[in-house]
Protein backbone atom coordinates (compact mmCIF):
# COMPACT_ATOMS: atom_id res chain seq x y z
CA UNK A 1 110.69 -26.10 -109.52
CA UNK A 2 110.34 -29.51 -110.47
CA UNK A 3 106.77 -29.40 -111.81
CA UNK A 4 107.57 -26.07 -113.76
CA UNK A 5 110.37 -28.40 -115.26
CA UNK A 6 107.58 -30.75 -115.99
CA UNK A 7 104.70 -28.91 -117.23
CA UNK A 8 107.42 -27.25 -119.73
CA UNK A 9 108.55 -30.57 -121.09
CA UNK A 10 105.11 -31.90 -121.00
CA UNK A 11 101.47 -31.76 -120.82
CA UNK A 12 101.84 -30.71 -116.76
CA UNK A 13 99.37 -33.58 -115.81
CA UNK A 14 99.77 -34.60 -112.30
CA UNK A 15 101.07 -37.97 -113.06
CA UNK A 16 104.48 -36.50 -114.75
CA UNK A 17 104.19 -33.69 -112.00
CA UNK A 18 103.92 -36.47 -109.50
CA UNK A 19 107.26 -37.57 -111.01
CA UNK A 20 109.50 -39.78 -108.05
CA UNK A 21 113.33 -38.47 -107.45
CA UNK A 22 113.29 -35.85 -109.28
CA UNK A 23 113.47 -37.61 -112.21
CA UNK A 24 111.45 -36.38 -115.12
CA UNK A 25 108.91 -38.55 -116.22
CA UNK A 26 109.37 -39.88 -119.73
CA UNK A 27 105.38 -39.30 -121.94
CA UNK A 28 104.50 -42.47 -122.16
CA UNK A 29 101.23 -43.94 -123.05
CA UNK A 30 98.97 -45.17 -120.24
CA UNK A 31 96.61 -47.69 -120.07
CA UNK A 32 92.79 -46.65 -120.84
CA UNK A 33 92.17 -46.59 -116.73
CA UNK A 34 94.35 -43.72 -116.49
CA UNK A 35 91.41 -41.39 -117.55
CA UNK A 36 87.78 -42.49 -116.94
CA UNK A 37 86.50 -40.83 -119.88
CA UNK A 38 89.30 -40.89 -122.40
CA UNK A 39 90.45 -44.20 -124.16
CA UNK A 40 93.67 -44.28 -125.76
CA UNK A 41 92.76 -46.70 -127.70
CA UNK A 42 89.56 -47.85 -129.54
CA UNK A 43 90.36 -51.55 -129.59
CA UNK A 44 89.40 -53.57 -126.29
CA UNK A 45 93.05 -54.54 -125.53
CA UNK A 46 92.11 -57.66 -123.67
CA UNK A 47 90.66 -59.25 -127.16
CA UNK A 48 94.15 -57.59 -129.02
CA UNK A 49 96.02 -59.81 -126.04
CA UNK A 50 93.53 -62.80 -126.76
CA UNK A 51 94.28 -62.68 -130.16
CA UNK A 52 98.42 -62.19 -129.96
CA UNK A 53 98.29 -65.34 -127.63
CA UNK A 54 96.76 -67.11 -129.92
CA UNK A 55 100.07 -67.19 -132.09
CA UNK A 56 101.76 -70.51 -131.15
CA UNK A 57 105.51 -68.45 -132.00
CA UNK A 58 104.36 -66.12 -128.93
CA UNK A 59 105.27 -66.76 -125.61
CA UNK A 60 104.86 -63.18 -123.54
CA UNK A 61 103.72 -59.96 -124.70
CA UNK A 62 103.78 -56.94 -122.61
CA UNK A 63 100.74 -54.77 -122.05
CA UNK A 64 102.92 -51.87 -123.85
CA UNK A 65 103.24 -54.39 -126.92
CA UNK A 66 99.65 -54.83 -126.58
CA UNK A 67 98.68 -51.53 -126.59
CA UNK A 68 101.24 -50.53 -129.66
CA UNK A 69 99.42 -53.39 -131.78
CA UNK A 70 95.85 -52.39 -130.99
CA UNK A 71 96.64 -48.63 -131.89
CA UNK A 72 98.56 -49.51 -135.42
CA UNK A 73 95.36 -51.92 -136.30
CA UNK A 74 93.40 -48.78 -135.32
CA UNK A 75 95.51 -46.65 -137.49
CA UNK A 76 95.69 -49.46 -140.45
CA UNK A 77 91.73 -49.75 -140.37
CA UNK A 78 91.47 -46.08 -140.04
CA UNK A 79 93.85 -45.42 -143.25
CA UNK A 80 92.23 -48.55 -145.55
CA UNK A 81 88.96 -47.19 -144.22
CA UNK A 82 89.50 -43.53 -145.47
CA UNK A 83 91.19 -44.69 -148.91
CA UNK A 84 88.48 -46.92 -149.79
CA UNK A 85 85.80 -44.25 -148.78
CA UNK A 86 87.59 -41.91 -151.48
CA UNK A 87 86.95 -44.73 -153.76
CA UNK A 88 83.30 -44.58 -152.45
CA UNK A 89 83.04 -41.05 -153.11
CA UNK A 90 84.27 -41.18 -156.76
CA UNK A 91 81.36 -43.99 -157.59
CA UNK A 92 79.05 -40.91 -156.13
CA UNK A 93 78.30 -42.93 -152.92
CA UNK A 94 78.50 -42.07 -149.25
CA UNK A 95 78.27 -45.87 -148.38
CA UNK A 96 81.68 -48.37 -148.02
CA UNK A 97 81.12 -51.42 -150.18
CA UNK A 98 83.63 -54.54 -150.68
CA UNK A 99 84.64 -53.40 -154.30
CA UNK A 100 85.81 -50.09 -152.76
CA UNK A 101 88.07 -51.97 -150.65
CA UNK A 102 89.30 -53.78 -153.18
CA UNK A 103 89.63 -50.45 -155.32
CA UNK A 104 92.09 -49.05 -152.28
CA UNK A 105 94.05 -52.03 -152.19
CA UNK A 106 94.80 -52.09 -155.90
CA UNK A 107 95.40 -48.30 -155.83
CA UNK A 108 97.51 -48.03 -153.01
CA UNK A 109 100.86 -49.79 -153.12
CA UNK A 110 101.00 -50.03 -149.09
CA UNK A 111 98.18 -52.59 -149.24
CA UNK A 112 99.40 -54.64 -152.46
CA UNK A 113 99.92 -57.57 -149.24
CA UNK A 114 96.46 -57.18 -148.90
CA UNK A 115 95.76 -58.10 -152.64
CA UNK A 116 93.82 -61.06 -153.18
CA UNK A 117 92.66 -61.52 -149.55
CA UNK A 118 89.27 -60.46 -150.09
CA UNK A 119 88.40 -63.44 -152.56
């Protein structure tokens, strides 16, 4: 009964099937050793943790934090990466170059912080 419960409310993978209590197990993102041959995220998370320790104001930083910052600089890179490529694709081009970059982050207002960093 339970793992009807749970196959209905989610993806009915054995690890929310395997659910303790009866509880119902929340989806929630696993680590990229959940599944040997699908990463949840593209971004080694051991040089995202590197890098947030490097900030002096940070003291811990969970491996869910981790994981949440490596997937939006995935999705940040992904977006900038697709706008400037439309930018590439109006000069006629099929290759990224820095002035389509800096193209995007004129023409986008969600990257005006961005504006003048490429200088």
């Amino acid at each position: 009964m339970a793992a009807a419960a749970a196959a209905a409310a989610g993806s009915g993978t054995p690890r929310e099937e395997e659910a303790s209590g009866g509880e119902a197990a929340a989806p929630q993102a696993q680590a990229p050793t959940s599944a040997p041959g699908a990463r949840l995220s593209r971004l080694p998370l051991a040089r995202v943790k590197a890098l947030v320790k490097a900030d002096p104001d940070v003291t811990l930083a969970g491996q869910e934090a981790i994981f949440i910052l490596a997937r939006a600089a995935e999705l940040f890179v992904e977006t900038i990466a697709k706008d400037a490529y439309c930018c590439a694709q109006q000069g006629k081009r099929k290759t990224l170059q820095r002035r389509d970059l800096d193209n995007a982050i004129e023409a986008v207002d969600e990257f005006a912080f961005l504006e003048g960093t490429l200088d």
